[in-house]
PDB file of N, CA and C in Angstrom:
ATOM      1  N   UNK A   1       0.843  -1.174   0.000  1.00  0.00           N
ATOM      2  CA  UNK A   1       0.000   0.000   0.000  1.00  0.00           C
ATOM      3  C   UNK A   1       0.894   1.245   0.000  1.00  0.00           C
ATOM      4  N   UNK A   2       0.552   2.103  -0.738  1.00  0.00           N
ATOM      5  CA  UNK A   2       1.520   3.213  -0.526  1.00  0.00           C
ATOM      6  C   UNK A   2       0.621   4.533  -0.129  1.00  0.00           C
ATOM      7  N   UNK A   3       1.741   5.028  -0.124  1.00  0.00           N
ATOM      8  CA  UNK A   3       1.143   6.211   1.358  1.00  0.00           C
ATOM      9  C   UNK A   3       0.825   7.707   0.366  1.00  0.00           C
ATOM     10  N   UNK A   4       0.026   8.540   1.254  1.00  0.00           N
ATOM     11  CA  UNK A   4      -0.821  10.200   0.698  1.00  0.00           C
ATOM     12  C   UNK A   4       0.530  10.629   0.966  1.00  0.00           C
ATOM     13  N   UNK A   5       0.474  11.157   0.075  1.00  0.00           N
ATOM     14  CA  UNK A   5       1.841  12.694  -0.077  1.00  0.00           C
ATOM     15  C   UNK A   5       1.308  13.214   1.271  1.00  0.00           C
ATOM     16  N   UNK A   6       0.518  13.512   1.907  1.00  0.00           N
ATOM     17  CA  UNK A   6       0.352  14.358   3.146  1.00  0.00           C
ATOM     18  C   UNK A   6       1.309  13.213   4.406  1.00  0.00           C
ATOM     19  N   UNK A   7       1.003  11.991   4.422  1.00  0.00           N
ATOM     20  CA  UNK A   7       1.528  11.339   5.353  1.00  0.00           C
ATOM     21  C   UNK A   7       3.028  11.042   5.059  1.00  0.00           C
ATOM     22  N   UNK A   8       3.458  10.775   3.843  1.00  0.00           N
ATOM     23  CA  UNK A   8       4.718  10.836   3.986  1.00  0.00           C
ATOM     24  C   UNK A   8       5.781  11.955   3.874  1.00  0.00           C
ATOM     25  N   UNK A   9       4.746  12.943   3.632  1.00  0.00           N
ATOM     26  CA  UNK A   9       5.535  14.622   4.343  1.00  0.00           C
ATOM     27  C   UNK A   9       6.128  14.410   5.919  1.00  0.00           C
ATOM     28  N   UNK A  10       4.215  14.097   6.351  1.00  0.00           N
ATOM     29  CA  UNK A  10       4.759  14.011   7.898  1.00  0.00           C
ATOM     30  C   UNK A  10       6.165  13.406   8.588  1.00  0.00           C
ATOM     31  N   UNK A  11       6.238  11.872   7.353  1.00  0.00           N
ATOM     32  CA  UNK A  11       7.363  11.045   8.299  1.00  0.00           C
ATOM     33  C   UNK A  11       8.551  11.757   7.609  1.00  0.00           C
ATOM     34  N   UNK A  12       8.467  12.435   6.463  1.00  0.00           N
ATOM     35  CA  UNK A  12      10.138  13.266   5.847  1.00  0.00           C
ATOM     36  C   UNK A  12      10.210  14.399   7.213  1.00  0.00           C
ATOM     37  N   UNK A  13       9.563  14.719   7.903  1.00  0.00           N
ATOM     38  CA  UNK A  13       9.427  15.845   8.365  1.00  0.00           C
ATOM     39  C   UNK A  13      10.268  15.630   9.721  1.00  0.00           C
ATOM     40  N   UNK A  14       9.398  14.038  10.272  1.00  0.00           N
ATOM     41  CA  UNK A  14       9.849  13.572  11.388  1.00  0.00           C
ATOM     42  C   UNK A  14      11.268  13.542  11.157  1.00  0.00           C
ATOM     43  N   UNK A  15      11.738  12.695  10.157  1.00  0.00           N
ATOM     44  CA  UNK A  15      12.948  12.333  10.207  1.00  0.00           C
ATOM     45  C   UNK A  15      13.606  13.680  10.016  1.00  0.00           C
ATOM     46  N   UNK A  16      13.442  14.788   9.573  1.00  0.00           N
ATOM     47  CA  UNK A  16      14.578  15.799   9.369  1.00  0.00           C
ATOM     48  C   UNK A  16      14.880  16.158  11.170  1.00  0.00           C
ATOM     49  N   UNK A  17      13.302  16.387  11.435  1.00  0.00           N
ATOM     50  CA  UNK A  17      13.327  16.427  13.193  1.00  0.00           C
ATOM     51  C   UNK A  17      14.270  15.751  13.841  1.00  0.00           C
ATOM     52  N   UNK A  18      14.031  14.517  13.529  1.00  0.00           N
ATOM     53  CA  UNK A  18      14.772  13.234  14.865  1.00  0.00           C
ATOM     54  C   UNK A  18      16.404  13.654  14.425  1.00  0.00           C
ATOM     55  N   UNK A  19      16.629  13.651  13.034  1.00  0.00           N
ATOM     56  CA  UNK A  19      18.195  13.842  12.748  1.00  0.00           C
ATOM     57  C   UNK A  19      19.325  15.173  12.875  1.00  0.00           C
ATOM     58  N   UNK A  20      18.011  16.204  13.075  1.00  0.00           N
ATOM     59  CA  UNK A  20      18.136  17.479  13.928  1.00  0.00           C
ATOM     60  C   UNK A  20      19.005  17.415  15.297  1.00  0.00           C
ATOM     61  N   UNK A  21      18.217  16.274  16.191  1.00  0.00           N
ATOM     62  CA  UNK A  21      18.929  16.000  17.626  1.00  0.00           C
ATOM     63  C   UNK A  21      19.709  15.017  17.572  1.00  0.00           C
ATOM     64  N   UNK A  22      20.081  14.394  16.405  1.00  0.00           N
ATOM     65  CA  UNK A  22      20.939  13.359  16.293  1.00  0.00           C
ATOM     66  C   UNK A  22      22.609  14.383  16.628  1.00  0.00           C
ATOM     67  N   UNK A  23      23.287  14.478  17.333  1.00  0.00           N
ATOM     68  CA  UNK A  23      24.707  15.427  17.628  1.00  0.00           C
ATOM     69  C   UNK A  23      25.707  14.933  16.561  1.00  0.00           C
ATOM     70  N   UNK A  24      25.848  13.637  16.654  1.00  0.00           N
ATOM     71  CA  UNK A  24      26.734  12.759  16.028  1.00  0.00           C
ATOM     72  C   UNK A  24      26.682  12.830  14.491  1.00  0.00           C
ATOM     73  N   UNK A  25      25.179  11.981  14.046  1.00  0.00           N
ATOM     74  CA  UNK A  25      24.957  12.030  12.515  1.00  0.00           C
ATOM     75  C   UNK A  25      24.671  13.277  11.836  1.00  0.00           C
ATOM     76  N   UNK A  26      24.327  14.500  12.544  1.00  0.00           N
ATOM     77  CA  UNK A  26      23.627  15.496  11.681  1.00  0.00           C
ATOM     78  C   UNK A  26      24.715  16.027  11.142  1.00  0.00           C
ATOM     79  N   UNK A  27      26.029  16.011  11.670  1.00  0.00           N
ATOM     80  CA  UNK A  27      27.164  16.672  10.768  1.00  0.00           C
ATOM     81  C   UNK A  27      27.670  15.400   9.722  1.00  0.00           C
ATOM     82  N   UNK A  28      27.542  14.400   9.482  1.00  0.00           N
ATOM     83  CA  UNK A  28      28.300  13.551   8.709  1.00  0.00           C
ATOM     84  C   UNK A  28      26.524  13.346   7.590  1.00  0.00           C
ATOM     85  N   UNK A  29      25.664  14.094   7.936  1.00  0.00           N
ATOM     86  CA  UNK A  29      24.464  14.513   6.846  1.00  0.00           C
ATOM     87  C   UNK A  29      25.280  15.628   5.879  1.00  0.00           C
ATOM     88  N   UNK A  30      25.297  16.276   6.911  1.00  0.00           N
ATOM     89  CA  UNK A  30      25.838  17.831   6.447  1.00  0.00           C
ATOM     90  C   UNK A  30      26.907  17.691   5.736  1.00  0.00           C
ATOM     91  N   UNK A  31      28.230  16.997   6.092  1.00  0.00           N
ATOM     92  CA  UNK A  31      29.576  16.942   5.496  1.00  0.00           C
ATOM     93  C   UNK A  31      29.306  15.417   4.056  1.00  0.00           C
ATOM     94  N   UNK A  32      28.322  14.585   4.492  1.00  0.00           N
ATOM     95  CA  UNK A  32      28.296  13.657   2.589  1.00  0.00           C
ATOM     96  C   UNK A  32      27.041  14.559   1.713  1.00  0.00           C
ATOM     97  N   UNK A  33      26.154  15.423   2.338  1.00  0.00           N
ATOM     98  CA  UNK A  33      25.508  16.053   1.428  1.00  0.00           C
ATOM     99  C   UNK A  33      25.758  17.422   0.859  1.00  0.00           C
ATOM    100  N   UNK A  34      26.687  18.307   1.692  1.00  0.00           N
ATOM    101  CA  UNK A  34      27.359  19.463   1.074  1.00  0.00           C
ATOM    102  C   UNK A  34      26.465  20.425   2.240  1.00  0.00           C
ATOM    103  N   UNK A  35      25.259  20.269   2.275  1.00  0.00           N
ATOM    104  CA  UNK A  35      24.686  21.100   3.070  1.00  0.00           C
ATOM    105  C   UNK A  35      25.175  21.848   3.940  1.00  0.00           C
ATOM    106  N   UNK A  36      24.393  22.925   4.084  1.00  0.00           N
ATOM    107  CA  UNK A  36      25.194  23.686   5.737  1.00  0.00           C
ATOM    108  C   UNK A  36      23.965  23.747   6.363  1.00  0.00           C
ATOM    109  N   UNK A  37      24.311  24.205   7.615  1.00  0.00           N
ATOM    110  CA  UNK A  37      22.893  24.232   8.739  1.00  0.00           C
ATOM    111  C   UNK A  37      22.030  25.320   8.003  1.00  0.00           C
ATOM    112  N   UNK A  38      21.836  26.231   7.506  1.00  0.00           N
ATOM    113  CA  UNK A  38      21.323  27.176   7.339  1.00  0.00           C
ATOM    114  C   UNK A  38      20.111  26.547   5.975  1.00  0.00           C
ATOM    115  N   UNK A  39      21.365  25.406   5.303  1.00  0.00           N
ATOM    116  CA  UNK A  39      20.198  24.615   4.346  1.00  0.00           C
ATOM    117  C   UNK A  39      19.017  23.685   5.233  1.00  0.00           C
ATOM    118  N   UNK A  40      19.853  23.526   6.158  1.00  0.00           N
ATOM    119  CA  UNK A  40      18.894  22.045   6.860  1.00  0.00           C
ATOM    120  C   UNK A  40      17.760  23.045   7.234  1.00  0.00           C
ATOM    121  N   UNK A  41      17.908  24.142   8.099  1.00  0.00           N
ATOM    122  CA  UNK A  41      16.264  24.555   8.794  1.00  0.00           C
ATOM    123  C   UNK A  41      15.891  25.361   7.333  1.00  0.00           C
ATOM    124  N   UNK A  42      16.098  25.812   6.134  1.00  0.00           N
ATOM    125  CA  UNK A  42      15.776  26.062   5.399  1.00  0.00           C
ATOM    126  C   UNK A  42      14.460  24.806   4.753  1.00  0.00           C
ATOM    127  N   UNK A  43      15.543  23.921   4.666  1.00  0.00           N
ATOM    128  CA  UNK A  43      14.536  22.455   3.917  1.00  0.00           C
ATOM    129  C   UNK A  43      13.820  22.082   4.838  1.00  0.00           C
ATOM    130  N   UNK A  44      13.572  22.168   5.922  1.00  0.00           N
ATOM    131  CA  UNK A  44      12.508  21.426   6.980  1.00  0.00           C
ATOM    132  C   UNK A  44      10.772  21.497   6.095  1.00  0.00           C
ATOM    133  N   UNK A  45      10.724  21.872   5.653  1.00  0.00           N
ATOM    134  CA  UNK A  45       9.129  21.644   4.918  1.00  0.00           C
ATOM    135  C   UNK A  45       8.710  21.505   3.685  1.00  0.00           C
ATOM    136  N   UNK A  46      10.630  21.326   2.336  1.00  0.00           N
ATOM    137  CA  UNK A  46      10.335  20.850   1.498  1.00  0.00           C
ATOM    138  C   UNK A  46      10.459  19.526   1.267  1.00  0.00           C
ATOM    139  N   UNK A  47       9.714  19.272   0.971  1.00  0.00           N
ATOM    140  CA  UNK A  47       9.100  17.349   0.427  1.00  0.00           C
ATOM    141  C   UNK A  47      10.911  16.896  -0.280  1.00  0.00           C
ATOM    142  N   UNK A  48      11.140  17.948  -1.409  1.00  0.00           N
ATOM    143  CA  UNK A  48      12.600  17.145  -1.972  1.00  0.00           C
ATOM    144  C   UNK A  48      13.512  17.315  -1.035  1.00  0.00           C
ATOM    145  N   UNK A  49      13.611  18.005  -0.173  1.00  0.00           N
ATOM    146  CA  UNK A  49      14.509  17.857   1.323  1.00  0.00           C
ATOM    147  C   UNK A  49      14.316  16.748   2.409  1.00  0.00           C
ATOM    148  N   UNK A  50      13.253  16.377   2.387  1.00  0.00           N
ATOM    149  CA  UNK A  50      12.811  15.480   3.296  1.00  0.00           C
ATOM    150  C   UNK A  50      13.186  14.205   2.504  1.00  0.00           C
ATOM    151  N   UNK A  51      12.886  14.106   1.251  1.00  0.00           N
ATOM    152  CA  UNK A  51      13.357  13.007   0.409  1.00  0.00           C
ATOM    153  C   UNK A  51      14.963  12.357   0.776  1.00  0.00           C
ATOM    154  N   UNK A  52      15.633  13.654   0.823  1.00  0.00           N
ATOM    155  CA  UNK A  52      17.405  13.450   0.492  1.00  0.00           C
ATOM    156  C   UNK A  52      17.449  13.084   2.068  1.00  0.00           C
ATOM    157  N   UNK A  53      16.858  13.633   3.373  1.00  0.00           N
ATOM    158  CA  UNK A  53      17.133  12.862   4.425  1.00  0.00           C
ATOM    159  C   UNK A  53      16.874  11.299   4.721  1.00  0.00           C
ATOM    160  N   UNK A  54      15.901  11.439   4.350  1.00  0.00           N
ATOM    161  CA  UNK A  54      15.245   9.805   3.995  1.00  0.00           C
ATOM    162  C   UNK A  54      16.105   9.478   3.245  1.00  0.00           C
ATOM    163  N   UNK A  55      16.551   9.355   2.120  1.00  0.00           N
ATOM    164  CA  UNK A  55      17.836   8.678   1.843  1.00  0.00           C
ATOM    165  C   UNK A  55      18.837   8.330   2.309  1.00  0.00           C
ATOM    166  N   UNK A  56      19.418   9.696   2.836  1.00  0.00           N
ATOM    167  CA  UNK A  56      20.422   9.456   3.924  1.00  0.00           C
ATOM    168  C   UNK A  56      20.415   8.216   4.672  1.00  0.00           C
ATOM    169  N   UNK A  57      19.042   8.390   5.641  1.00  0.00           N
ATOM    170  CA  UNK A  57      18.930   7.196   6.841  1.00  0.00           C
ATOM    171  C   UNK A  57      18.780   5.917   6.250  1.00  0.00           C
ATOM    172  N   UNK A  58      18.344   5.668   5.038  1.00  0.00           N
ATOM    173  CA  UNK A  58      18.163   4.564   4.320  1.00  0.00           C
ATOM    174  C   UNK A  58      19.534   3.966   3.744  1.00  0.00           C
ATOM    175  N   UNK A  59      20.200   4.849   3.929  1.00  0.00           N
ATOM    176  CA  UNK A  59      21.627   4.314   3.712  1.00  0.00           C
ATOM    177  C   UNK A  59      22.513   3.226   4.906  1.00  0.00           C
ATOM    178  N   UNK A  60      21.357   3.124   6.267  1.00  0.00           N
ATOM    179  CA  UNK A  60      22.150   2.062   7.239  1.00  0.00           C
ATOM    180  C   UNK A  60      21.101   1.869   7.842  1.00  0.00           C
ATOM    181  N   UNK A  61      20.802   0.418   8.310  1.00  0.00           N
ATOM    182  CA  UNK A  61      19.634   0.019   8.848  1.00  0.00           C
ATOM    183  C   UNK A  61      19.563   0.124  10.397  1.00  0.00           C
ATOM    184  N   UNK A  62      21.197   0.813  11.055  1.00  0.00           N
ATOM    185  CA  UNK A  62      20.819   1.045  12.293  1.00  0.00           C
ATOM    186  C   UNK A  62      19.931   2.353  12.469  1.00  0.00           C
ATOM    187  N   UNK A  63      20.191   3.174  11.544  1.00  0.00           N
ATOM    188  CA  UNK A  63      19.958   4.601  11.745  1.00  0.00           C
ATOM    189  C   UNK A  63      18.335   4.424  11.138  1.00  0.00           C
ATOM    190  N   UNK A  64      18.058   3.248  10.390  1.00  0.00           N
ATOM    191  CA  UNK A  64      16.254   3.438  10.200  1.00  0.00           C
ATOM    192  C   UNK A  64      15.911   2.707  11.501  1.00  0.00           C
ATOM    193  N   UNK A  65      16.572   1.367  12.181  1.00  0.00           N
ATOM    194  CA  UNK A  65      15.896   0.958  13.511  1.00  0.00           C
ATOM    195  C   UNK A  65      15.992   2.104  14.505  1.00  0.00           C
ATOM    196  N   UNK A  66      16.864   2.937  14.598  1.00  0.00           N
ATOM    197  CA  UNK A  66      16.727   3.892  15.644  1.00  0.00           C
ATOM    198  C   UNK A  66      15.877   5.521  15.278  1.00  0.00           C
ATOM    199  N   UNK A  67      15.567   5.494  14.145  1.00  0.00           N
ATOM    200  CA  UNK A  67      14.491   6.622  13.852  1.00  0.00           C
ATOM    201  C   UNK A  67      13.157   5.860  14.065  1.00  0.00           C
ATOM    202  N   UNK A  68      13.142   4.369  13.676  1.00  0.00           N
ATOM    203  CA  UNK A  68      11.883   3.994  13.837  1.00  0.00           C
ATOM    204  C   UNK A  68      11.104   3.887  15.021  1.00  0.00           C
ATOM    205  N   UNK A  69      12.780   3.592  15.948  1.00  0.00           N
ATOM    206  CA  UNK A  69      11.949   3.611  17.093  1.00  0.00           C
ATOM    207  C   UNK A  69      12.109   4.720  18.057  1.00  0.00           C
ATOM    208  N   UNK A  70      12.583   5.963  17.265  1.00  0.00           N
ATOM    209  CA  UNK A  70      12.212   6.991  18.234  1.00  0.00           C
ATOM    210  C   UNK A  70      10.352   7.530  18.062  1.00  0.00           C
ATOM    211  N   UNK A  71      10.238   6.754  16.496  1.00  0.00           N
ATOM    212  CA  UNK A  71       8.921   7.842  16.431  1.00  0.00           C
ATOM    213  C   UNK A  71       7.528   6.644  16.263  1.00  0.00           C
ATOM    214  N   UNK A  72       8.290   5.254  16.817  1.00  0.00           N
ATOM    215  CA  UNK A  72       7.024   4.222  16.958  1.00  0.00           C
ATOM    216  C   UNK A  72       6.876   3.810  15.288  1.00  0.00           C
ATOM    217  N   UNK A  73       7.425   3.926  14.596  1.00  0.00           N
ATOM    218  CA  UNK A  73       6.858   3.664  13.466  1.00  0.00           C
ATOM    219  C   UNK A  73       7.888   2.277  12.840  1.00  0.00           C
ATOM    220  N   UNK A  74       6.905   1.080  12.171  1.00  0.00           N
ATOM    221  CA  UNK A  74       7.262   0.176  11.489  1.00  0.00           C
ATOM    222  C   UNK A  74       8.299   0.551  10.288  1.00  0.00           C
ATOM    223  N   UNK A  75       9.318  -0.717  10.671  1.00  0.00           N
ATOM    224  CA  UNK A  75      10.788  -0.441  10.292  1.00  0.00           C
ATOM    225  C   UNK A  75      10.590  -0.217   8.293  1.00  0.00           C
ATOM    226  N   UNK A  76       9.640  -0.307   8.060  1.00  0.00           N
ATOM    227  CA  UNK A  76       9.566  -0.399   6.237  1.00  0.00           C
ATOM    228  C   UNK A  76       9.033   1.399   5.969  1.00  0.00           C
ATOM    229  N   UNK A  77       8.345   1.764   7.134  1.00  0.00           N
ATOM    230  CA  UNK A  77       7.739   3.045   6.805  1.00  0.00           C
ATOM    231  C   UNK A  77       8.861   4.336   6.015  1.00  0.00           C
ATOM    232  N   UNK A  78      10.028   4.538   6.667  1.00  0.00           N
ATOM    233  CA  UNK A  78      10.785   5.144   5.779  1.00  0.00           C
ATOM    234  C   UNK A  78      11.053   5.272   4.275  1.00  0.00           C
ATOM    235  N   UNK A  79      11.224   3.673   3.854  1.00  0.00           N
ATOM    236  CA  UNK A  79      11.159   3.586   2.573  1.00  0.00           C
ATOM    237  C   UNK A  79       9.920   3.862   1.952  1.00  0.00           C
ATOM    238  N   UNK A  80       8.900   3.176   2.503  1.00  0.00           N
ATOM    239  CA  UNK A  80       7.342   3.603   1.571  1.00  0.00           C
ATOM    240  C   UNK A  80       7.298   5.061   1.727  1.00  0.00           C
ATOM    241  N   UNK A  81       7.612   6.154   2.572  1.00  0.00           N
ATOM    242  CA  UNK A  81       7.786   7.485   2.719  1.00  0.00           C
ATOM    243  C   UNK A  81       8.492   8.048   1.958  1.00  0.00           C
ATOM    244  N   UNK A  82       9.555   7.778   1.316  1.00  0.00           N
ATOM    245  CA  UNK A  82      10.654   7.664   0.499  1.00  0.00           C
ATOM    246  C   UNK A  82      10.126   7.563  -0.574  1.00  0.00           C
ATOM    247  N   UNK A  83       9.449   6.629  -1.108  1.00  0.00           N
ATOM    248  CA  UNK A  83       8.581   6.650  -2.499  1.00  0.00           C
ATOM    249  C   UNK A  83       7.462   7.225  -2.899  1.00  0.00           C
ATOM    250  N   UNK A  84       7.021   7.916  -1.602  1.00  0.00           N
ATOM    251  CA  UNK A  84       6.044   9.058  -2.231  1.00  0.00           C
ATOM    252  C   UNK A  84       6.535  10.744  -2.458  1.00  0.00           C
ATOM    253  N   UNK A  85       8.066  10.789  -1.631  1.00  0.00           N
ATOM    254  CA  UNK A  85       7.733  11.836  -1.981  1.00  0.00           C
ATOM    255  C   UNK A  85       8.912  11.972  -3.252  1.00  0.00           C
ATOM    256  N   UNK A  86       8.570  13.124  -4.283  1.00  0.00           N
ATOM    257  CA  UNK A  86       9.520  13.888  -4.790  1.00  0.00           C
ATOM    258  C   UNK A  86      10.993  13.078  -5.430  1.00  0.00           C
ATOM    259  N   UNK A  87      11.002  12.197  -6.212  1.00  0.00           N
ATOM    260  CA  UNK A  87      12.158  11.587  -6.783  1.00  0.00           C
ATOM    261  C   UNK A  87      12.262   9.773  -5.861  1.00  0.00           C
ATOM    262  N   UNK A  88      11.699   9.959  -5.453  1.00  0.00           N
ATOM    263  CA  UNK A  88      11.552   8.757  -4.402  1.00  0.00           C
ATOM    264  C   UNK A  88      10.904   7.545  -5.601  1.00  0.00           C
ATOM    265  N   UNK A  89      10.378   7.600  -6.594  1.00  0.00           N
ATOM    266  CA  UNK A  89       9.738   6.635  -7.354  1.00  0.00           C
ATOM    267  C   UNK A  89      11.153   6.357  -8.407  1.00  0.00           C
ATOM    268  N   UNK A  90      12.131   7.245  -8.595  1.00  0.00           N
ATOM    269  CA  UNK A  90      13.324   6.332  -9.673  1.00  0.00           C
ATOM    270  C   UNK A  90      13.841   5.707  -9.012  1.00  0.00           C
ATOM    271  N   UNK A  91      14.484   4.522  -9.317  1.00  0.00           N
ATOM    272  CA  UNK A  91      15.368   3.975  -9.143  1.00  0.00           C
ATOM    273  C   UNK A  91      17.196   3.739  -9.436  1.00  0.00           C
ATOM    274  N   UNK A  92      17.832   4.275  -9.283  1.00  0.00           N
ATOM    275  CA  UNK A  92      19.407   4.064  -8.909  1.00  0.00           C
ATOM    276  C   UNK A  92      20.042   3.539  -8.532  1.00  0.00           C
ATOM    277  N   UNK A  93      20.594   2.710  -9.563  1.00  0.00           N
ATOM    278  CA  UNK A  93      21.491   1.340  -9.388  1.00  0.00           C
ATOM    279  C   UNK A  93      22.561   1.644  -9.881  1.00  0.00           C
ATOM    280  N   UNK A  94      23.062   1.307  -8.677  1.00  0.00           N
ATOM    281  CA  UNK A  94      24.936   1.799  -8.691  1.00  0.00           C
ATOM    282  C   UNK A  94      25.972   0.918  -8.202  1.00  0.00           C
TER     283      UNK A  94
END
């Protein structure tokens, strides 16, 4: 089942949140995506920003078990969140 662009805003949203208080990961976001802080609270409410974090965390399955379970949510929800929003439907095989 895949998810309303409204709900998987919410969980891009969460996750920019949770990785906000992450101390550790939010700079090694910042330093493999180029970003600076001023981009991160900038992107907090665009969908293709929320996308590239969701990627990020999808890049190690500790960092989706520990977003999942900061915000209660089933360990697949990231990815189905991931495919609704904003570039989330291509695929990239590398």
């Amino acid at each position: 089942m895949s998810l309303l662009q409204e709900q998987a805003e919410l969980i891009g949203l969460q996750a920019v949140a949770w990785l906000a208080g992450e101390d550790e990961l939010l700079p090694v976001f910042l330093g493999s995506t180029g970003a600076s802080e001023q981009d991160f609270r900038e992107g907090l409410g665009d969908p293709a920003f929320q996308g590239a974090v969701l990627d990020f965390l999808l890049m190690n399955d500790a960092w989706v078990r520990q977003f999942c379970a900061a915000q209660d949510l089933p360990p697949d929800m990231p990815f189905r969140a991931r495919q609704a929003l904003p570039g989330g439907g291509e695929v990239h095989w590398t």
